[in-house]
N, C-alpha and C. Protein backbone atom coordinates (compact mmCIF):
# COMPACT_ATOMS: atom_id res chain seq x y z
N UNK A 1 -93.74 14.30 8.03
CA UNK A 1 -94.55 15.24 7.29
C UNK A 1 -93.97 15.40 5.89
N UNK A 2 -94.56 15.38 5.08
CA UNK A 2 -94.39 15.70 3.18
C UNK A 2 -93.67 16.67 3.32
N UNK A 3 -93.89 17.98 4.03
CA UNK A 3 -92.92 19.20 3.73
C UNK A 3 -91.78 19.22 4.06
N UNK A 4 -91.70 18.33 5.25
CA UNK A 4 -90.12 18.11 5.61
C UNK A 4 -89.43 17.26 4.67
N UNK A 5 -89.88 16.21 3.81
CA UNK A 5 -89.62 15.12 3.28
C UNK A 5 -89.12 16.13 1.94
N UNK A 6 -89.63 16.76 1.33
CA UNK A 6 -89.76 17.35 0.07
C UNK A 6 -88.82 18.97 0.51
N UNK A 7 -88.65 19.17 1.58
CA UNK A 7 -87.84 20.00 1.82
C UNK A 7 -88.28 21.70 0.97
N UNK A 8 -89.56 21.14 1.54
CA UNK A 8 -90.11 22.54 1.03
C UNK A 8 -89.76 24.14 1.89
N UNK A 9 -89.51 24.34 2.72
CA UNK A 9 -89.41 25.23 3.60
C UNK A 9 -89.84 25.66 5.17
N UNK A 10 -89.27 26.41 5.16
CA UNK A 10 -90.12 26.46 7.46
C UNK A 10 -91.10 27.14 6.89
N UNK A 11 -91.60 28.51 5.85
CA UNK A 11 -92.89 28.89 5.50
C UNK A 11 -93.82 27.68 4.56
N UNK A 12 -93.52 26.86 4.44
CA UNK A 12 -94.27 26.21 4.27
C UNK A 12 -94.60 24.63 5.46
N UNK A 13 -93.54 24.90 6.37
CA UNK A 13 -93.94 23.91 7.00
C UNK A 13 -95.17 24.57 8.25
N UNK A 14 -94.67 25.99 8.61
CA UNK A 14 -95.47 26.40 9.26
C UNK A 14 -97.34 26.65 9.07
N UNK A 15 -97.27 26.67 7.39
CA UNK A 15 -98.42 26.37 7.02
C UNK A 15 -99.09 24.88 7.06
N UNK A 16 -98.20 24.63 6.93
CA UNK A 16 -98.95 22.80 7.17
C UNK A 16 -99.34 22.56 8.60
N UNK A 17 -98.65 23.13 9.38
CA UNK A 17 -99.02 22.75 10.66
C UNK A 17 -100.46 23.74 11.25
N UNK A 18 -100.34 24.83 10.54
CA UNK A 18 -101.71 25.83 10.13
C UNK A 18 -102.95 24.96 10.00
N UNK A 19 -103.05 23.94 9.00
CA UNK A 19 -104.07 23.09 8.71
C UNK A 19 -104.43 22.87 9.76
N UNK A 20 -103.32 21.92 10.45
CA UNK A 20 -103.57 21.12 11.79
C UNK A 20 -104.52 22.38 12.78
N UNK A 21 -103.99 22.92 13.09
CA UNK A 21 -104.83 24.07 13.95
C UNK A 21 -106.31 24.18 13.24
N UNK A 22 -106.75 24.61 11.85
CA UNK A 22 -107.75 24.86 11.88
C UNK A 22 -108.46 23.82 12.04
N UNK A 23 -107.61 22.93 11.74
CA UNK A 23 -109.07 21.13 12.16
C UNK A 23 -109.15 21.41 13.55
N UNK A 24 -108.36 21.63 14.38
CA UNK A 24 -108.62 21.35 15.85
C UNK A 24 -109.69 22.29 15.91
N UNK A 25 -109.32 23.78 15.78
CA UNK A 25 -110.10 24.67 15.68
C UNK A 25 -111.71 24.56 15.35
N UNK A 26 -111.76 24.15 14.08
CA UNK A 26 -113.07 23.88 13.33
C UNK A 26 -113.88 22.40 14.38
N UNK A 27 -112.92 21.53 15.15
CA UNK A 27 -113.45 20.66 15.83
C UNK A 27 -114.75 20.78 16.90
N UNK A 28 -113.29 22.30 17.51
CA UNK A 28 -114.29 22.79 19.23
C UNK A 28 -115.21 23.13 18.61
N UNK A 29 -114.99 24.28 17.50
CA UNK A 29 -116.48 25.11 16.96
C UNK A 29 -117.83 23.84 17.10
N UNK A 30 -117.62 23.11 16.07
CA UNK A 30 -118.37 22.28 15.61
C UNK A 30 -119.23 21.39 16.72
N UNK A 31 -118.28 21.23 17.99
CA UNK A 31 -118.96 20.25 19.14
C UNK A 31 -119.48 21.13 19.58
N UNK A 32 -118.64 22.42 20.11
CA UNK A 32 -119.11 23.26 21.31
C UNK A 32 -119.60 24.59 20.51
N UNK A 33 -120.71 24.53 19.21
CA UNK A 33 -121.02 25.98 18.93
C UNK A 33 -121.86 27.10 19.91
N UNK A 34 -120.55 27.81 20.52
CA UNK A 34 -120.83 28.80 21.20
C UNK A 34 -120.67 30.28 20.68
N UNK A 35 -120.88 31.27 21.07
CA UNK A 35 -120.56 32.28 20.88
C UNK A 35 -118.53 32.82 21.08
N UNK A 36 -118.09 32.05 22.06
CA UNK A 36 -116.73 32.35 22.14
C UNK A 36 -116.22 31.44 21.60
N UNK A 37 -116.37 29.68 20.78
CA UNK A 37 -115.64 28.74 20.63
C UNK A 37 -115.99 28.76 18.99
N UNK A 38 -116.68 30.19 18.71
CA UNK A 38 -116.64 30.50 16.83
C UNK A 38 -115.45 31.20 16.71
N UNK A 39 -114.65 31.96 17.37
CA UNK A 39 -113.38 32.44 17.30
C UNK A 39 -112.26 31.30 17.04
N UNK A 40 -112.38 30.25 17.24
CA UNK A 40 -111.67 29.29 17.22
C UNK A 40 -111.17 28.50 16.14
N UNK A 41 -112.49 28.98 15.34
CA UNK A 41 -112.80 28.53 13.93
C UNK A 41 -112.62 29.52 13.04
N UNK A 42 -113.14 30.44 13.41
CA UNK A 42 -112.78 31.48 12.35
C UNK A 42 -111.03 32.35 12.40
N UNK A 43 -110.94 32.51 13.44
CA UNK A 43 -109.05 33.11 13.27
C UNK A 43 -108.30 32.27 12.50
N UNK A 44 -107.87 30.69 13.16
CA UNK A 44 -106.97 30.12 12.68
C UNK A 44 -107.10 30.07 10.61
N UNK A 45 -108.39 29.97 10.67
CA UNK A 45 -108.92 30.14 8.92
C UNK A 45 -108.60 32.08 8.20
N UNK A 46 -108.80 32.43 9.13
CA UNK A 46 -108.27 33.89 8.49
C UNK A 46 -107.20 34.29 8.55
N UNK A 47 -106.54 33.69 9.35
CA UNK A 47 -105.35 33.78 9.31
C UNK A 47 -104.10 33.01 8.70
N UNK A 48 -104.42 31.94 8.38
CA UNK A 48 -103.88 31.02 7.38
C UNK A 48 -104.65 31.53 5.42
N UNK A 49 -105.41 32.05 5.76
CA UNK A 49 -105.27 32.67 4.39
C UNK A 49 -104.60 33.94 4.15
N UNK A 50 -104.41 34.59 4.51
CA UNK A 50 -103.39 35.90 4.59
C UNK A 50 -102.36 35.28 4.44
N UNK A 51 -101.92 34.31 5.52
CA UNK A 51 -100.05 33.89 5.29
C UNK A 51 -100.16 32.99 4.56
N UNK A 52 -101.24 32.53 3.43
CA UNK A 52 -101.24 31.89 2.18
C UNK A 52 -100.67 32.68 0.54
N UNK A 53 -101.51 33.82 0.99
CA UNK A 53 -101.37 35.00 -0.09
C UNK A 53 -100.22 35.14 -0.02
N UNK A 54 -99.42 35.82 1.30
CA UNK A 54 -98.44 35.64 1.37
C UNK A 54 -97.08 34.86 0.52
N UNK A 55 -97.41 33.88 1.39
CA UNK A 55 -96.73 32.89 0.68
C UNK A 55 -96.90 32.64 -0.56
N UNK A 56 -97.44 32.72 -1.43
CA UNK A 56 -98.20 32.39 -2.72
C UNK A 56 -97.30 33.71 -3.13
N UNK A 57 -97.02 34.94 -2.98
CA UNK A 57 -96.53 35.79 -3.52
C UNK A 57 -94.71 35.51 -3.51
N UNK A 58 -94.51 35.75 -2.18
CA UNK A 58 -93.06 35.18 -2.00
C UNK A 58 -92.70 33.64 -3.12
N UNK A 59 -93.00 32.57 -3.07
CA UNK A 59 -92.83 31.60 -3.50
C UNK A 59 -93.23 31.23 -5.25
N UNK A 60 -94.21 31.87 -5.28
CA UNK A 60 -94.65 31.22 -6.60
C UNK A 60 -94.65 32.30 -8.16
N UNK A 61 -94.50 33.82 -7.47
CA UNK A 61 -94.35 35.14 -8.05
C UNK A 61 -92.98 35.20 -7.69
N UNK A 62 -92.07 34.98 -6.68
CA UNK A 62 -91.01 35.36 -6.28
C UNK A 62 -90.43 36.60 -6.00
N UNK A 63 -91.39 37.39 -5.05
CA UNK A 63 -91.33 38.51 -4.86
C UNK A 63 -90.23 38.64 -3.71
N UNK A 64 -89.76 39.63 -3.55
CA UNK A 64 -89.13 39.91 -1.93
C UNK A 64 -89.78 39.74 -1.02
N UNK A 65 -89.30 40.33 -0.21
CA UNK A 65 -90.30 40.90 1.71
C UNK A 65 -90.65 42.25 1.48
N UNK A 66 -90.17 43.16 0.95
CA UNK A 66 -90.97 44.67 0.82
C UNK A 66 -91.92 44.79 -0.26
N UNK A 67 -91.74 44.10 -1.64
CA UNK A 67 -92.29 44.16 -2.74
C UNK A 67 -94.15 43.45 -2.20
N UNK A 68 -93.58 42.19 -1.89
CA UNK A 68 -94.08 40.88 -1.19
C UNK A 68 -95.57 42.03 -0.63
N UNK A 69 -94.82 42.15 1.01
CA UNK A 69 -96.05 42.87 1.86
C UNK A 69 -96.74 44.00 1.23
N UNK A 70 -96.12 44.71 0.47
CA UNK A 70 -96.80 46.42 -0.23
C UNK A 70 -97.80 45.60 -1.28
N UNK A 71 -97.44 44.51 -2.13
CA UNK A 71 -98.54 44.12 -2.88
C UNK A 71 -99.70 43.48 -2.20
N UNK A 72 -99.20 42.88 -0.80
CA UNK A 72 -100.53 41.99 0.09
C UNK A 72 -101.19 43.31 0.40
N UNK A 73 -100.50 44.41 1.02
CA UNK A 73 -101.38 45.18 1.81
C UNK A 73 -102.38 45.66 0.69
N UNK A 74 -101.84 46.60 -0.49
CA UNK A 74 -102.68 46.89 -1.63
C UNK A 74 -104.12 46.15 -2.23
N UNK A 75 -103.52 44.62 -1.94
CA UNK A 75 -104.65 43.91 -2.67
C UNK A 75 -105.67 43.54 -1.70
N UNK A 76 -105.02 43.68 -0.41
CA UNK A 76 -106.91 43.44 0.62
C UNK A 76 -107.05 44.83 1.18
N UNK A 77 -106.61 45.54 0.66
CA UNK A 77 -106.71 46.95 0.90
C UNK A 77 -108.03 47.12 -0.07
N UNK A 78 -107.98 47.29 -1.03
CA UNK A 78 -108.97 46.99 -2.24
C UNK A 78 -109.98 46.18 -2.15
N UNK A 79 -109.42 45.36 -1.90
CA UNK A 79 -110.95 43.69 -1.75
C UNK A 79 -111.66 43.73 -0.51
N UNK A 80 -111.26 44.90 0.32
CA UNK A 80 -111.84 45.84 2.08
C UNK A 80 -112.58 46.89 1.22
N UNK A 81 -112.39 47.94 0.23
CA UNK A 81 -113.16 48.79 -0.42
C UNK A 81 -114.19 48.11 -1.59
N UNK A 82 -114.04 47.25 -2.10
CA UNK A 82 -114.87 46.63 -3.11
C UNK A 82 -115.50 46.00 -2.15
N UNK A 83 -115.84 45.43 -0.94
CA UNK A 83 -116.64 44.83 -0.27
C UNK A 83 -117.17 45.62 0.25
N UNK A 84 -116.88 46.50 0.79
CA UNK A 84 -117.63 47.92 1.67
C UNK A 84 -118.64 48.15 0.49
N UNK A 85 -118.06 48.33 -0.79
CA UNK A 85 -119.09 49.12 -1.36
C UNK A 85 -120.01 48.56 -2.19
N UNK A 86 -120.44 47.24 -1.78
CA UNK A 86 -121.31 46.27 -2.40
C UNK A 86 -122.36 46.77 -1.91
N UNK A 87 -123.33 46.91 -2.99
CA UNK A 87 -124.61 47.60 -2.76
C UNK A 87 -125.52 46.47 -1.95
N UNK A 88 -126.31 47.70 -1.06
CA UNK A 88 -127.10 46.50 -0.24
C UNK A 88 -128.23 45.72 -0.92
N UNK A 89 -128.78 46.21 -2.53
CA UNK A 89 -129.76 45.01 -2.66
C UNK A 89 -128.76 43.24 -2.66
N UNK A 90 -127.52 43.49 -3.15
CA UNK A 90 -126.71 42.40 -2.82
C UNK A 90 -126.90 41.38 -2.15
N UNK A 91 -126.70 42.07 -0.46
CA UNK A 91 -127.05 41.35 0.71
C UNK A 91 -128.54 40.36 0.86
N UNK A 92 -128.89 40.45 0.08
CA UNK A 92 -130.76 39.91 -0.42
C UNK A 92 -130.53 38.37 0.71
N UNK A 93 -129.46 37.51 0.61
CA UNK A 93 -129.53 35.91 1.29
C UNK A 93 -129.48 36.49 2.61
N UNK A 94 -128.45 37.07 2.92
CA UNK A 94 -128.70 37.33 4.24
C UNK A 94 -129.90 38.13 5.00
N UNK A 95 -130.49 38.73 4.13
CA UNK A 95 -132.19 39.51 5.15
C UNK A 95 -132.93 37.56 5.25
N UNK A 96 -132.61 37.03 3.96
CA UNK A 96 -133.92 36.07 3.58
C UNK A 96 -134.65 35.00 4.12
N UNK A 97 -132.77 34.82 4.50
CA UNK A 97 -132.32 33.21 5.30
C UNK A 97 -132.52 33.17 6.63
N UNK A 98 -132.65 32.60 7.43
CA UNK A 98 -132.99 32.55 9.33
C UNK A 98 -132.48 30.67 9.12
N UNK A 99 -131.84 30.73 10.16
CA UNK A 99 -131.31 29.56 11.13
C UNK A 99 -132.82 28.59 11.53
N UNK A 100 -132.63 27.38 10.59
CA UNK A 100 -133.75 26.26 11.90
C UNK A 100 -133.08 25.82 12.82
N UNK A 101 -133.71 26.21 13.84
CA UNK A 101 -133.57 25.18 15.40
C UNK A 101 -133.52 23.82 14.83
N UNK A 102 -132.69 23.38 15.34
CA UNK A 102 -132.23 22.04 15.85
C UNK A 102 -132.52 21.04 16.85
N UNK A 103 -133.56 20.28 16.49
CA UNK A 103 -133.90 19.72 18.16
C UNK A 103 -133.63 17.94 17.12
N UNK A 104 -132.47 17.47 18.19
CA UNK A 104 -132.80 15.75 17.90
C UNK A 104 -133.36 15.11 19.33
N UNK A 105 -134.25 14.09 18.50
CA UNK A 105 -134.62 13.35 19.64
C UNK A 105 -134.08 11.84 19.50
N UNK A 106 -134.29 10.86 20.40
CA UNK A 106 -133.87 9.32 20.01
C UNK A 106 -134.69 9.03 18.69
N UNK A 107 -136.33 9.69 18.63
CA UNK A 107 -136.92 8.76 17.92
C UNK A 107 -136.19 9.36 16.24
N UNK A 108 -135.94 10.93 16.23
CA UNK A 108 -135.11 11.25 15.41
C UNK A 108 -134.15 12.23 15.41
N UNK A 109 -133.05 11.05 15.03
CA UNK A 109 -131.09 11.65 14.39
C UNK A 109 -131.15 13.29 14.10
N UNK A 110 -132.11 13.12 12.96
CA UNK A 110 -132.07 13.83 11.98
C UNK A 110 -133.10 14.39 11.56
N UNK A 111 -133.11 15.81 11.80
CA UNK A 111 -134.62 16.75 11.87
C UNK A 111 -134.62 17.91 10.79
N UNK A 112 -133.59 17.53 9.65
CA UNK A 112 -133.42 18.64 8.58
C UNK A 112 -132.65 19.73 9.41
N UNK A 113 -131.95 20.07 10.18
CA UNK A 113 -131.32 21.03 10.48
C UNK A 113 -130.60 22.05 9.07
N UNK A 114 -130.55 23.01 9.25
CA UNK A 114 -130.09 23.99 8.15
C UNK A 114 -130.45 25.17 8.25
N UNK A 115 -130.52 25.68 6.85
CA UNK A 115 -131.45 26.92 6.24
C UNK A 115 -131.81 27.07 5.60
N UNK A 116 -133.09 27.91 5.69
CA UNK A 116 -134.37 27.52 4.94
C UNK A 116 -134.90 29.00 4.59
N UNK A 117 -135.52 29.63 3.88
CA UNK A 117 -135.86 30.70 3.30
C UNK A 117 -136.95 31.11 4.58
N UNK A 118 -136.76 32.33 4.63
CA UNK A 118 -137.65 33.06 5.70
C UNK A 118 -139.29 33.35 5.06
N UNK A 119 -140.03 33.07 5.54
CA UNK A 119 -141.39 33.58 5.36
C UNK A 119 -141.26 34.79 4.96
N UNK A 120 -142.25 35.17 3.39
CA UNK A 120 -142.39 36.59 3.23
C UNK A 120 -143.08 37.12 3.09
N UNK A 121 -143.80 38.64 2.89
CA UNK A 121 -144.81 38.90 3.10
C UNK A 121 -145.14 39.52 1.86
N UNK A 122 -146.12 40.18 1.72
CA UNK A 122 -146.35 40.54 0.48
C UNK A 122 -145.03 41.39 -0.61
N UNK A 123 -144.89 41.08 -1.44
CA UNK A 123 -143.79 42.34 -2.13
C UNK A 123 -142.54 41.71 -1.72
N UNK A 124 -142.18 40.75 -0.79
CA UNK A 124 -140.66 39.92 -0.57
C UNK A 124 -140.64 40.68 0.95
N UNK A 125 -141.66 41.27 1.36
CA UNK A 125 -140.84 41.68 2.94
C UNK A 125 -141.19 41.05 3.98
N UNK A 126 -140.62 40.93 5.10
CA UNK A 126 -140.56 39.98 5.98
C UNK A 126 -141.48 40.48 7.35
């Protein structure tokens, strides 16, 4: 591995091996999208960004461990209140958008799967 080679650190090797998890992670999601095998995909990714910030503070700011965590907690402490208080005309993609079903057959791969703007009704309502 590069990090061992370059002798970057165990916090940074532990992040590299982070990657590895979210590919596996993002794998199951992706074959098996279920309702319990989206956890799979989404933790290892939220959680490797936190101990990114992290790290990014310790390493590249050169903060301590107390300085370090009081500035992580502060700053998604904040970016948790600036998101709360995003006004709902905001949210506009998410009323708009709806999921197409997915159906492949042999005769076709590929049926446009995606998302596609929701039917609206007069005035933009649904």
């Amino acid at each position: 591995m590069l990090v061992r080679r370059h002798e970057a650190g165990s916090f940074a090797e532990v992040l590299a091996w982070w990657v590895a998890a979210i590919g596996i992670g993002s794998t199951v999601f992706h074959t098996f999208a279920t309702k319990g095998t989206i956890w799979a995909d989404i933790l290892p990714i939220a959680g490797f960004t936190l101990a990114h910030t992290l790290f990014n503070l310790r390493r590249f700011l050169g903060m301590e461990w107390g300085k370090a965590m009081l500035v992580f907690v502060v700053f998604y402490a904040i970016a948790g209140l600036i998101t709360f208080a995003v006004p709902d005309w905001l949210h506009q993609a998410r009323r708009t958008a709806r999921p197409i079903t997915c159906r492949r057959s042999w005769r076709s791969p590929s049926s446009g799967c995606g998302w596609r703007p929701a039917a609206t009704g007069p005035a933009g309502t649904i």
